[in-house]
N, C-alpha and C. Protein backbone atom coordinates (compact mmCIF):
# COMPACT_ATOMS: atom_id res chain seq x y z
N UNK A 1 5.77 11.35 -0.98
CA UNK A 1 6.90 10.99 -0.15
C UNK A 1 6.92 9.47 0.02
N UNK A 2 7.93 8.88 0.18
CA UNK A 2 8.02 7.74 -0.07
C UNK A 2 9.36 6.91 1.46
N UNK A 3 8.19 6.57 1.92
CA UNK A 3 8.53 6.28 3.66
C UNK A 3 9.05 4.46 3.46
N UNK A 4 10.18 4.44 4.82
CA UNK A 4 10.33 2.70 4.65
C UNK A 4 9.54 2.22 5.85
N UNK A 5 9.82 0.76 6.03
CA UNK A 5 8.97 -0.07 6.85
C UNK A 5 8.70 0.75 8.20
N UNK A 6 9.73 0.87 8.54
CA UNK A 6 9.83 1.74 10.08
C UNK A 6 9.08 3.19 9.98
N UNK A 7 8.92 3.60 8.96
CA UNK A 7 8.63 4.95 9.35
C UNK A 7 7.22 5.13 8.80
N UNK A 8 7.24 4.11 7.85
CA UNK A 8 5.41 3.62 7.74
C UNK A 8 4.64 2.93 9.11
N UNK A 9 4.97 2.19 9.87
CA UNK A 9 5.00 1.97 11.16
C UNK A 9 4.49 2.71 12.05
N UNK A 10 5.78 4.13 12.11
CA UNK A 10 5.22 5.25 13.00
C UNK A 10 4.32 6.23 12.83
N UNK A 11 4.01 6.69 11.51
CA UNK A 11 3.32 7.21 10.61
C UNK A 11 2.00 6.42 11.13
N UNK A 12 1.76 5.16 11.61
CA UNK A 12 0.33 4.54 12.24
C UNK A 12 0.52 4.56 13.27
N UNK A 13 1.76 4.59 14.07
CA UNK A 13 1.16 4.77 15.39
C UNK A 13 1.04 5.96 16.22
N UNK A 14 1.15 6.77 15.15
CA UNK A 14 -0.06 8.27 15.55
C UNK A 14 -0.47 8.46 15.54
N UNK A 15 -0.95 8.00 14.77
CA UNK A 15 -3.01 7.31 14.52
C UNK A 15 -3.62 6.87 15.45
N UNK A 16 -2.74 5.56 16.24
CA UNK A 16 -3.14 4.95 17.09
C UNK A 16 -2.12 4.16 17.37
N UNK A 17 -1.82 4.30 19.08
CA UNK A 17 -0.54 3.62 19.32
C UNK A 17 -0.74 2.42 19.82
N UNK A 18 0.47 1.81 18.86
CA UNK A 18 0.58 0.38 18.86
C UNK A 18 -0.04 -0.30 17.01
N UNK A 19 -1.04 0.21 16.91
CA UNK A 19 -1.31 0.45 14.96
C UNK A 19 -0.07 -0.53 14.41
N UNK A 20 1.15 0.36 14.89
CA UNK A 20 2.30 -0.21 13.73
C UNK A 20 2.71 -1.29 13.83
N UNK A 21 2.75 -1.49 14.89
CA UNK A 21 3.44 -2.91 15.80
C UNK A 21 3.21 -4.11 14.98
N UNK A 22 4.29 -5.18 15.08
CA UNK A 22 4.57 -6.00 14.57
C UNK A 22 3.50 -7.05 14.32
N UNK A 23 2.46 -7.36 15.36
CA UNK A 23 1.19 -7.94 15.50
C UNK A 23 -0.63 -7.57 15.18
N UNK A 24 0.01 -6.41 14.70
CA UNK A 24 -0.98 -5.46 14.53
C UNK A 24 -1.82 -5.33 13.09
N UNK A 25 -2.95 -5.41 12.63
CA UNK A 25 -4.00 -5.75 12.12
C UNK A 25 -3.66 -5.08 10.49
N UNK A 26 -2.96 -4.13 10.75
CA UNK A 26 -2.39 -3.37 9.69
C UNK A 26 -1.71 -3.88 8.30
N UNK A 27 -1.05 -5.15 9.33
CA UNK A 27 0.01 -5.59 7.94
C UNK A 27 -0.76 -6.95 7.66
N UNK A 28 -1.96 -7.30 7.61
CA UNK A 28 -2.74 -8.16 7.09
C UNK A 28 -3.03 -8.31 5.74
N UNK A 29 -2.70 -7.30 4.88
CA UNK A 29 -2.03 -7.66 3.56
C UNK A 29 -0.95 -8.51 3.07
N UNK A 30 -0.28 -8.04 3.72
CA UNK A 30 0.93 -9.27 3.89
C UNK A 30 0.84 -11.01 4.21
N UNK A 31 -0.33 -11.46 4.96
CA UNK A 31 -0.24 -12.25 5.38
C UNK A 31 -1.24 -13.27 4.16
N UNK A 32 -1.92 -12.42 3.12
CA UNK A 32 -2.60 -13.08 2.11
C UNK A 32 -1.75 -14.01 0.80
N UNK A 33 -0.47 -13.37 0.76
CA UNK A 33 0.48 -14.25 -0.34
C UNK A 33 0.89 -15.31 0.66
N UNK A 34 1.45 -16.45 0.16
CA UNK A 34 1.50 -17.74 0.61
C UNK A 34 3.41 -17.16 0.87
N UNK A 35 4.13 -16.63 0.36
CA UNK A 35 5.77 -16.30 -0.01
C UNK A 35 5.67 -15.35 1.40
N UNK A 36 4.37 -14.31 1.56
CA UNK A 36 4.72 -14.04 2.28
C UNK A 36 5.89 -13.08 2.84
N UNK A 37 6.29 -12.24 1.00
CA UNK A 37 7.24 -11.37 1.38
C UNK A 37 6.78 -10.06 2.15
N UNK A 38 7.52 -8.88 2.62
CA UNK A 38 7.34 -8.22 3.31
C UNK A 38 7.78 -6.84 2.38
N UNK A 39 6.60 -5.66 2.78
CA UNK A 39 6.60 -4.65 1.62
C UNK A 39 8.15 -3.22 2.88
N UNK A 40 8.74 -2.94 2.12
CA UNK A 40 9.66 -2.29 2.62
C UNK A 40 9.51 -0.60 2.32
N UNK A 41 8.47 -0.08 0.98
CA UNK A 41 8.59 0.99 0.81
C UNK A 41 7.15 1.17 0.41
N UNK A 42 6.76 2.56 1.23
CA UNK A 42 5.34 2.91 1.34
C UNK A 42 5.05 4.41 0.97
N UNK A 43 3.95 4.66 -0.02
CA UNK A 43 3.34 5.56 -0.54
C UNK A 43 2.26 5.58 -0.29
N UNK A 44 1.68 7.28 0.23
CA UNK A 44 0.17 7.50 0.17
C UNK A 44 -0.12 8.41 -1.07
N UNK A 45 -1.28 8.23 -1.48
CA UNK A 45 -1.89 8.25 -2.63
C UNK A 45 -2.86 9.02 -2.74
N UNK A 46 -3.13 9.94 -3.52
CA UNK A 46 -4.86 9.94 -3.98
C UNK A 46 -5.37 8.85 -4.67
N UNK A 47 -6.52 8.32 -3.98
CA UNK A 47 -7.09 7.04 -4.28
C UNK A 47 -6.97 6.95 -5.51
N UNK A 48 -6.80 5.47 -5.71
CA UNK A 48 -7.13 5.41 -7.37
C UNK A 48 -8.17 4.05 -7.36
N UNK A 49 -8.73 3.04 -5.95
CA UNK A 49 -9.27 2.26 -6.20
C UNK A 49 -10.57 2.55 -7.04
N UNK A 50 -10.69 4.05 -7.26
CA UNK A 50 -12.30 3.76 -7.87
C UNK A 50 -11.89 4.08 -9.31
N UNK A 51 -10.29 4.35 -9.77
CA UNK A 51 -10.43 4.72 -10.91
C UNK A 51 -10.01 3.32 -12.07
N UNK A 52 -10.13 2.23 -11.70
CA UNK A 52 -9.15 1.03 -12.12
C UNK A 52 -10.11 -0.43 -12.23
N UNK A 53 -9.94 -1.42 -12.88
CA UNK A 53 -11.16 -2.62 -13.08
C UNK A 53 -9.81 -3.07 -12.30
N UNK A 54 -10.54 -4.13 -11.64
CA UNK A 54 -9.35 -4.76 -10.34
C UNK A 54 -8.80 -5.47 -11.01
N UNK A 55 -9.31 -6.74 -12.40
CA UNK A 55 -8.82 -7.99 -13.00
C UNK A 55 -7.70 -6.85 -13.54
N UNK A 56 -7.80 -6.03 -14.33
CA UNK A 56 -6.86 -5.32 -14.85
C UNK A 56 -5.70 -4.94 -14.50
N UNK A 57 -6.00 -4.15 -13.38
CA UNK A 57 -5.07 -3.53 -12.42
C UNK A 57 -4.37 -4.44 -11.86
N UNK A 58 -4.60 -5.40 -11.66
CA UNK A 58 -3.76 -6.89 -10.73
C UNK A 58 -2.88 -7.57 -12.05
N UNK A 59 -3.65 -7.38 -13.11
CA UNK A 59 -2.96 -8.39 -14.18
C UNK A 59 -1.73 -7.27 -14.94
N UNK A 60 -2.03 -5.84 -14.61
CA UNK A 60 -0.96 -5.13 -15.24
C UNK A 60 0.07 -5.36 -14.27
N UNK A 61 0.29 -4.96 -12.88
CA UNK A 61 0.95 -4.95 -11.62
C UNK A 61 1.85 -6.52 -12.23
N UNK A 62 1.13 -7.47 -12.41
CA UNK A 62 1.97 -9.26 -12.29
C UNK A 62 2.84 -8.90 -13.45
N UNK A 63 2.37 -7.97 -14.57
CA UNK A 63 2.97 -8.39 -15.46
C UNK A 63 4.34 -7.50 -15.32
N UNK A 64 4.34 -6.18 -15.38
CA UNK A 64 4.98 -5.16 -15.04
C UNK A 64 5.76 -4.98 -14.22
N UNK A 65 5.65 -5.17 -12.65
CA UNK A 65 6.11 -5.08 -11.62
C UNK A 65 7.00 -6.36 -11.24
N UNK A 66 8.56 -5.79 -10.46
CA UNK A 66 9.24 -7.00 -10.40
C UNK A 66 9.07 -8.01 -8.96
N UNK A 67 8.46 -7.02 -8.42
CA UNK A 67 8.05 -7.26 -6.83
C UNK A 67 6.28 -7.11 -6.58
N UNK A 68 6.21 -7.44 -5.40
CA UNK A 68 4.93 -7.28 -4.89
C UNK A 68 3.91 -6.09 -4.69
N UNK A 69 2.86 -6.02 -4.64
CA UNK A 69 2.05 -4.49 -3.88
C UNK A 69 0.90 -4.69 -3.55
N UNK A 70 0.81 -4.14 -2.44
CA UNK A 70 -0.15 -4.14 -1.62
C UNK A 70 -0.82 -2.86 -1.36
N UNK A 71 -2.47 -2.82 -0.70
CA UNK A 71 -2.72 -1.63 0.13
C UNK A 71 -2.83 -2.09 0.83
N UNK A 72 -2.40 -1.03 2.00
CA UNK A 72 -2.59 -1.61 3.09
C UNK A 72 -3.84 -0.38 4.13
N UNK A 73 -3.97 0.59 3.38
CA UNK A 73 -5.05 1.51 4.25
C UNK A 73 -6.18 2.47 3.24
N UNK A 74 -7.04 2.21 3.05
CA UNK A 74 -7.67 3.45 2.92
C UNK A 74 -8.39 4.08 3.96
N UNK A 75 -8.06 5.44 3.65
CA UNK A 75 -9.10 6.21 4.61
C UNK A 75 -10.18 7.18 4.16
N UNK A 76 -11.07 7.01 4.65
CA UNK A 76 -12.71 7.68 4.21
C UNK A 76 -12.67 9.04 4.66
N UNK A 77 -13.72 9.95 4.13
CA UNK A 77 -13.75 11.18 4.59
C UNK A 77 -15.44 11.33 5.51
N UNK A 78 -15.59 12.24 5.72
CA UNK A 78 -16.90 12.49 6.47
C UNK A 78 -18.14 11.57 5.63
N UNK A 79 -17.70 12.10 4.43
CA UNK A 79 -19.79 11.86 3.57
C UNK A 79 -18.51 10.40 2.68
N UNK A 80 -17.98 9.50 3.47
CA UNK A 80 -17.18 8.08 2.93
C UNK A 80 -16.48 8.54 1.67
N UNK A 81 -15.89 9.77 1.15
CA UNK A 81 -15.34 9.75 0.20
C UNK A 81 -13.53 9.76 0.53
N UNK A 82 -12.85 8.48 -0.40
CA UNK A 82 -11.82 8.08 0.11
C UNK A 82 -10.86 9.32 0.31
N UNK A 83 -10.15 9.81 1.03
CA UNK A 83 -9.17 10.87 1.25
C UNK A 83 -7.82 10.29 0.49
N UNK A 84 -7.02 8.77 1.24
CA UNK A 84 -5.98 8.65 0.65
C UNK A 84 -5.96 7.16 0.88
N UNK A 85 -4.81 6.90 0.28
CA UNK A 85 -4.35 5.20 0.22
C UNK A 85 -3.30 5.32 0.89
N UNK A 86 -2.72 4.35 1.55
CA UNK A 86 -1.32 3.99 1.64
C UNK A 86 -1.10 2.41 1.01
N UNK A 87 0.01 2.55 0.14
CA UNK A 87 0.15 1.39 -0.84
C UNK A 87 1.44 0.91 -0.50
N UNK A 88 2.27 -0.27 -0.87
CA UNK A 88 3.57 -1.07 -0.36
C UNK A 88 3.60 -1.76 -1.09
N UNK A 89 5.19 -1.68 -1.57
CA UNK A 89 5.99 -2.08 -2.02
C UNK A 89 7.24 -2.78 -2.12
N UNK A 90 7.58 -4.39 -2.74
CA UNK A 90 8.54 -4.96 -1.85
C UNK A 90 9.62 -4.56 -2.44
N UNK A 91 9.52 -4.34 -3.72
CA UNK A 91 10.44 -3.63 -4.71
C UNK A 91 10.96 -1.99 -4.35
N UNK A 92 11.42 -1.12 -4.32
CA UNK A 92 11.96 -0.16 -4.59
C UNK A 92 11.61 0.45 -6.14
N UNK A 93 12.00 -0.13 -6.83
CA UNK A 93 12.05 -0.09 -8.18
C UNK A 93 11.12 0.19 -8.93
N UNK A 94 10.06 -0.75 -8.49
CA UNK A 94 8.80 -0.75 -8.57
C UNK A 94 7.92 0.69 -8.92
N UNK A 95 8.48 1.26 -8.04
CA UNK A 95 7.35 2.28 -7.25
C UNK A 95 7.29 3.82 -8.41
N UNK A 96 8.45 4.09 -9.43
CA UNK A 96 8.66 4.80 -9.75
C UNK A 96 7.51 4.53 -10.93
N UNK A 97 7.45 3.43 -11.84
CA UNK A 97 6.72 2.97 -12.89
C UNK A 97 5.13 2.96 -12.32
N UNK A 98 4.89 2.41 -11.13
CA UNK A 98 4.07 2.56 -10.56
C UNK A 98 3.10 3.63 -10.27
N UNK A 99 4.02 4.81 -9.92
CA UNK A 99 3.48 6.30 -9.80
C UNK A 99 3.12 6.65 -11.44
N UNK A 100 3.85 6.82 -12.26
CA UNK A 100 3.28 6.98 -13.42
C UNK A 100 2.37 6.22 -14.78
N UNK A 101 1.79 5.19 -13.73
CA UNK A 101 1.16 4.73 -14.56
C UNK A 101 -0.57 4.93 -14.20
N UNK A 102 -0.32 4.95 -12.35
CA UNK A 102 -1.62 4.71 -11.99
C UNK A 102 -2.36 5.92 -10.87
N UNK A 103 -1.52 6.85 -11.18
CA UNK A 103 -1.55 8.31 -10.66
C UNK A 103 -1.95 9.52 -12.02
C-alpha cells in the first residue's frame, strides 16, 4: 500500500503520539541531502537492507530514479530480525520501478 505524507505521519503516530509531527526525529532522513527535498509517497517493505551492497544499491537508485529515496524506519523483531521498512519517495513515479526491482 502506498500512503502520502499525511497518512505516513499518522501511521507513526500510533506508534507513538506526536512520532509524526513536523519536528519529530522521524523525518531525519530528510534533513541529510543539502536540497533538502521532501519525500511525499511512502511504502513498507519486507526488508531488503540485508539483501543489497549499499555502493550498489545507491548507485542504481542515482542512476535510475528521477527523484529521491529514503528510509526512514526499520523495525526489529524479538530475536532483532528486521520485520519491515518504511521507505520514501519524492517521486511518485519512482516507486513503481522501484518495487520491481528491489522486492
Amino acid at each position: 500500500m502506498i500512503l502520502t505524507r499525511r497518512q505516513f505521519a499518522a501511521e507513526f503516530n500510533k506508534v507513538k503520539p506526536g512520532l509524526g509531527s513536523y519536528r519529530s526525529p522521524l523525518w531525519m532522513p530528510e534533513t541529510i541531502d543539502t536540497v533538502r527535498i521532501k519525500c511525499q509517497w511512502f511504502i513498507c517493505v519486507v526488508p531488503i537492507t540485508h539483501r543489497w551492497v549499499k555502493d550498489e544499491y545507491w548507485k542504481w537508485c542515482g542512476k535510475n530514479m528521477t527523484g529521491s529515496i529514503r528510509c526512514f524506519s526499520t523495525t526489529s523483531g524479538p530475536h532483532d530480525d528486521i520485520q519491515e521498512e518504511w521507505w520514501g519517495f519524492t517521486d511518485k513515479k519512482d516507486l513503481a520501478f522501484w518495487v520491481l526491482r528491489w522486492l
